[in-house]
Protein backbone atom coordinates (compact mmCIF):
# COMPACT_ATOMS: atom_id res chain seq x y z
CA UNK A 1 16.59 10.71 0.27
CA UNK A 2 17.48 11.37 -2.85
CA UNK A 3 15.65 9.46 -6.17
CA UNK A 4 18.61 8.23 -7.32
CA UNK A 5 19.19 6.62 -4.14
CA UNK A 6 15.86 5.37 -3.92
CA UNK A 7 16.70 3.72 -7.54
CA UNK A 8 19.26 2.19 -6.53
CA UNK A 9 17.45 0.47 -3.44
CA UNK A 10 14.64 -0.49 -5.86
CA UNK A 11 16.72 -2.40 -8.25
CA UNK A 12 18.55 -4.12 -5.36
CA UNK A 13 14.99 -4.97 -4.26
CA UNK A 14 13.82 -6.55 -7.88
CA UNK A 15 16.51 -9.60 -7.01
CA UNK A 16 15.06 -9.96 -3.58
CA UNK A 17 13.15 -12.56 -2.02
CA UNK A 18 9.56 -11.17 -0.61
CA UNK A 19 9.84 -11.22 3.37
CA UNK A 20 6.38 -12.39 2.89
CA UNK A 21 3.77 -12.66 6.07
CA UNK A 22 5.93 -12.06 8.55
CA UNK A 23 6.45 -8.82 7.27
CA UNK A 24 2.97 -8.15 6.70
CA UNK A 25 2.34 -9.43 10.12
CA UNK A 26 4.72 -6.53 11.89
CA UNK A 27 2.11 -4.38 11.47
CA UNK A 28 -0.91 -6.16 12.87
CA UNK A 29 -2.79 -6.31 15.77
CA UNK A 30 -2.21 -10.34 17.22
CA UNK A 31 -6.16 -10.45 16.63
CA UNK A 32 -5.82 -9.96 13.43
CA UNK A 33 -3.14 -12.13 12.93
CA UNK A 34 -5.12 -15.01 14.72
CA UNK A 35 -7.92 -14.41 12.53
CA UNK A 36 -6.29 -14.55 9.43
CA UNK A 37 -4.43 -17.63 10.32
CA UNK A 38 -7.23 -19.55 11.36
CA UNK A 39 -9.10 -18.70 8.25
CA UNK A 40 -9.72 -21.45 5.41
CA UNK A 41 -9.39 -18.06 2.55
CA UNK A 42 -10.03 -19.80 -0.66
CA UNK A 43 -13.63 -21.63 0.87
CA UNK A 44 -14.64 -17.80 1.41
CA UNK A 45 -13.96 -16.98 -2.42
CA UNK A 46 -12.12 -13.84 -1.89
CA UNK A 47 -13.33 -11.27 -4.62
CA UNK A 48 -9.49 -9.56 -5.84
CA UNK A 49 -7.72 -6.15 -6.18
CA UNK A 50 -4.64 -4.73 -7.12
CA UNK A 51 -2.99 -1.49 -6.02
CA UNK A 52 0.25 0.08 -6.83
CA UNK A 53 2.64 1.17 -4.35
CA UNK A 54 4.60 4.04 -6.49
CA UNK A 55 7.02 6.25 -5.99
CA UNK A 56 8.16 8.83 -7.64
CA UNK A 57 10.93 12.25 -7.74
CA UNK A 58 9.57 15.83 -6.44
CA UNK A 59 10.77 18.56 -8.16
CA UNK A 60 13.83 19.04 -5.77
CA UNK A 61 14.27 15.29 -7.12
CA UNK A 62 13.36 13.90 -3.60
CA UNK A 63 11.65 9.99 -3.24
CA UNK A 64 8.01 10.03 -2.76
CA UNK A 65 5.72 7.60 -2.39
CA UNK A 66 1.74 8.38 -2.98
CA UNK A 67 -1.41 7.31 -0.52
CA UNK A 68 -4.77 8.03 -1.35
CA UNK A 69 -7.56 9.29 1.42
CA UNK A 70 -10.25 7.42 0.42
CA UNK A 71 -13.82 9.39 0.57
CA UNK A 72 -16.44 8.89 2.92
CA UNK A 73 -19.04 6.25 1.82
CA UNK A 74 -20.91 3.06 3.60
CA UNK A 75 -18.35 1.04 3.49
CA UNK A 76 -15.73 -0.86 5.47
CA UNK A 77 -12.60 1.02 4.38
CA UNK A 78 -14.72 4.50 4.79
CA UNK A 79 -12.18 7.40 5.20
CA UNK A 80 -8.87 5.27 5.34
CA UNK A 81 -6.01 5.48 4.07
CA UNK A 82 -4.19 3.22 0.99
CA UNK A 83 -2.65 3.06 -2.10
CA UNK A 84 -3.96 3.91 -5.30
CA UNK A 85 -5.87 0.55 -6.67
CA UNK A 86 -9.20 -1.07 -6.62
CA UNK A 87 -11.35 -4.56 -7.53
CA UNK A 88 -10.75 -6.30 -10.60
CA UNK A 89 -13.13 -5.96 -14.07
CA UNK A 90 -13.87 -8.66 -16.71
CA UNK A 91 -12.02 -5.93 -19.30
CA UNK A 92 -8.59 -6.79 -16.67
CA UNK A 93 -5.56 -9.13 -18.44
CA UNK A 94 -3.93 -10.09 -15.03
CA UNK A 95 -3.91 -8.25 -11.67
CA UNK A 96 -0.98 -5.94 -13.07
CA UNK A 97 -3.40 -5.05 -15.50
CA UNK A 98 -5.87 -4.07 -12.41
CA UNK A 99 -3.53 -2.40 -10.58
CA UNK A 100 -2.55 0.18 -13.08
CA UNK A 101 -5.96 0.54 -14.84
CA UNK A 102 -7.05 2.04 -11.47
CA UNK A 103 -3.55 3.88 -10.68
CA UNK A 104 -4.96 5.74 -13.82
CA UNK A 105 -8.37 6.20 -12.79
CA UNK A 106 -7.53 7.38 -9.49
CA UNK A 107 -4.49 9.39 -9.45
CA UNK A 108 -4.48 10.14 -13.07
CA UNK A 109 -0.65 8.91 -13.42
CA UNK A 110 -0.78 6.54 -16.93
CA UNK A 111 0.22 3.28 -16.88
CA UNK A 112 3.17 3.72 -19.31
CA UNK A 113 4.67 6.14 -16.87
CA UNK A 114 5.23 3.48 -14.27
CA UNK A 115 8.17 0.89 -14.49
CA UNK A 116 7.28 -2.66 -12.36
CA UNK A 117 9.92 -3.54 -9.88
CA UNK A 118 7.87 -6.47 -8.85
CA UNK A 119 4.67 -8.19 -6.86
CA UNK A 120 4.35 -7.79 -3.48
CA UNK A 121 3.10 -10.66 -0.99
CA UNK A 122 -0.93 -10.44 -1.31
CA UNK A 123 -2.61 -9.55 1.66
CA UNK A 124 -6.14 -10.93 2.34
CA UNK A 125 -8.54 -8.49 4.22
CA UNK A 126 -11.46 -10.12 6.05
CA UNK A 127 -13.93 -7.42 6.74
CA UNK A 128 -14.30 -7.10 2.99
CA UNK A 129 -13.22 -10.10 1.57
CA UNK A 130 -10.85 -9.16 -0.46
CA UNK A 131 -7.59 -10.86 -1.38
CA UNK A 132 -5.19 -7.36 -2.55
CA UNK A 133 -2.39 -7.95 -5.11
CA UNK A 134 0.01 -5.18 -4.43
CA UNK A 135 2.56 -4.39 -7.46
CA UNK A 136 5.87 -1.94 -6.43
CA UNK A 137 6.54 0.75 -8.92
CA UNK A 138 8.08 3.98 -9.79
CA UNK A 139 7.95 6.88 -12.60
CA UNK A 140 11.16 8.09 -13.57
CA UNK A 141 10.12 11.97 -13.39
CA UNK A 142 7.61 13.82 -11.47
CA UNK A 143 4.24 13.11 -11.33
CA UNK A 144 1.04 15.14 -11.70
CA UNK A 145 -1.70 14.06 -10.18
CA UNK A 146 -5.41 14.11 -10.69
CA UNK A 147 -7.75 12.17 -8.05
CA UNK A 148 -10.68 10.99 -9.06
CA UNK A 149 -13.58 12.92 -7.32
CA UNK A 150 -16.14 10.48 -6.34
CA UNK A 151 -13.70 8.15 -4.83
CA UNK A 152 -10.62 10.32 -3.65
CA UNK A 153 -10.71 12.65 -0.56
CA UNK A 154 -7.10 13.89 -0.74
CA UNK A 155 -3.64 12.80 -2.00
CA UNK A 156 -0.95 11.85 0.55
CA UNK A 157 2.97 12.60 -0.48
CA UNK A 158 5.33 11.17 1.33
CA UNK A 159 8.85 11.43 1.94
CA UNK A 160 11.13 8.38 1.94
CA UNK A 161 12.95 9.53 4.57
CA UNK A 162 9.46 9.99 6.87
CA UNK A 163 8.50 6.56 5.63
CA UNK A 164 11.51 5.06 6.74
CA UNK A 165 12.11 6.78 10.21
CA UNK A 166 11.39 4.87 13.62
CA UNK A 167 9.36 7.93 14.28
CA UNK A 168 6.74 6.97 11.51
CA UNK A 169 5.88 3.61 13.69
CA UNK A 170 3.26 4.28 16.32
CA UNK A 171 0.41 2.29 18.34
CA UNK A 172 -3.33 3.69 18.23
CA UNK A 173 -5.78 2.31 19.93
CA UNK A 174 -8.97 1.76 17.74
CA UNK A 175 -11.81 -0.18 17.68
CA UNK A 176 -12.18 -2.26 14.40
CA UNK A 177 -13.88 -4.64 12.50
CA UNK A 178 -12.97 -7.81 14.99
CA UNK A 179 -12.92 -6.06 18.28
CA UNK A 180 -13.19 -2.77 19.86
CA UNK A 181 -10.82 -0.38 22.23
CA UNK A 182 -7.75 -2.31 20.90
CA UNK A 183 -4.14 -1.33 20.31
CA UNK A 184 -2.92 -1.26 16.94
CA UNK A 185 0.44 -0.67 15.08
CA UNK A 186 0.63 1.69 12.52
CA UNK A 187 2.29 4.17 10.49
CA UNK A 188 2.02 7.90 11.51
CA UNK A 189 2.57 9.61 7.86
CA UNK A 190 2.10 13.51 7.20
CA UNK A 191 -0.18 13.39 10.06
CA UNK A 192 -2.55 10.49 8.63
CA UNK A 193 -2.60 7.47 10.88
CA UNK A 194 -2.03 4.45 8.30
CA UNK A 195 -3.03 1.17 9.86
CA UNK A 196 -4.88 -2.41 8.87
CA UNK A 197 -3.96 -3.63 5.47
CA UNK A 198 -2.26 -0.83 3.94
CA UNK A 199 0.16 -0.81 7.65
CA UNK A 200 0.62 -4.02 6.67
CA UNK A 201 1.63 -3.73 2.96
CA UNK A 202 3.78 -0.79 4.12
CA UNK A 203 5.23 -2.82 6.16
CA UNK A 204 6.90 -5.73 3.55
CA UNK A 205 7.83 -2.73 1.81
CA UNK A 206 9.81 -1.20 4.28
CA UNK A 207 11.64 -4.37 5.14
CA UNK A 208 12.59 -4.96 1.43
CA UNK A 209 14.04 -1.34 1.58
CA UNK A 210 16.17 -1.81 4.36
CA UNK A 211 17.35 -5.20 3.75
CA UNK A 212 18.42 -3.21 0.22
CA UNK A 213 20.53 -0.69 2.25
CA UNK A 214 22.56 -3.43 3.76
């Protein structure tokens, strides 16, 4: 797909309602689902992040969007996949502010670059605690990235059209954080198997960008 199709999907999108959970729900595994919804979130005192789901033309002027592979580390989101973002600071205004302060830091794309189309549905995550404010974005031109080296592994480009195929949606079975040997949905994306929060973020997106097509 070309960018300038994928601009014109995006401002259709700014004027649409969010799909909300039941979006973010297509892409979970019914345990997590159960879990989340049986959850009293705000007596846990989620800590809070914001991440940026950007895209961007290639040089051939295709629509990209950019993943992050985050680095190995002790940690509950070890060597996974998802977007450019990360936990908020005193120093942060709102979570827009958090979102592209650590676009910056880990992609090296500047915040001035990057035009808001609007917030996405936020997405809490229990095996960290974390309540995650995504923010929908795009650069007008192509971008040149530079990952931050303690925290990023490798950068993931991907094509609209990949994004978008029925091909991209597959079920892995895993064993996660609330049970083990379990099918899960997820996205299959230049060979990275995307699943758990990011899947699910992923997934409102992909909604909003069809229902923009129609």
């Amino acid at each position: 797909m070309k960018f300038d199709t994928c601009l014109r999907l995006l401002s259709k999108i700014s004027n649409l309602p969010l799909p909300g959970k039941e979006a973010l729900f297509m892409m979970a595994p019914m345990e997590r689902v159960t879990q989340i919804t049986e959850l009293e979130i705000t007596s846990l005192n989620p800590r809070k992040a914001g991440v940026m789901v950007l895209f961007y033309p290639d040089q051939e002027g295709r629509a990209r969007m950019i993943l992050i592979l985050r680095k190995t580390y002790k940690g509950v989101h070890s060597n996974q996949v998802g977007f450019p973002g990360g936990k908020v600071e005193e120093t942060d205004v709102d979570m827009l502010d958090t979102a592209l302060r650590e676009t910056e830091e880990e992609i090296g794309v500047s915040r001035h670059r990057i035009t808001i189309v609007k917030q996405m549905t936020r997405n809490y995550i229990p095996p960290s605690n974390f309540y995650v404010y995504p923010f929908l974005g795009y650069s007008t031109s192509p971008l040149e990235f530079v990952p931050q080296e303690e925290e990023v592994e490798g950068l993931i480009e991907v094509t609209l059209e990949d994004f978008l195929s029925d091909s991209a949606v597959i079920t892995k079975r895993l064993s996660t954080s609330y049970m083990d040997d379990i099918d899960v949905p997820a996205f299959l994306l230049n060979g990275h198997v995307v699943w758990g929060a990011t899947a699910m973020m992923l997934s409102e997106v992909k909604v909003l960008l069809l229902s923009s097509q129609e």
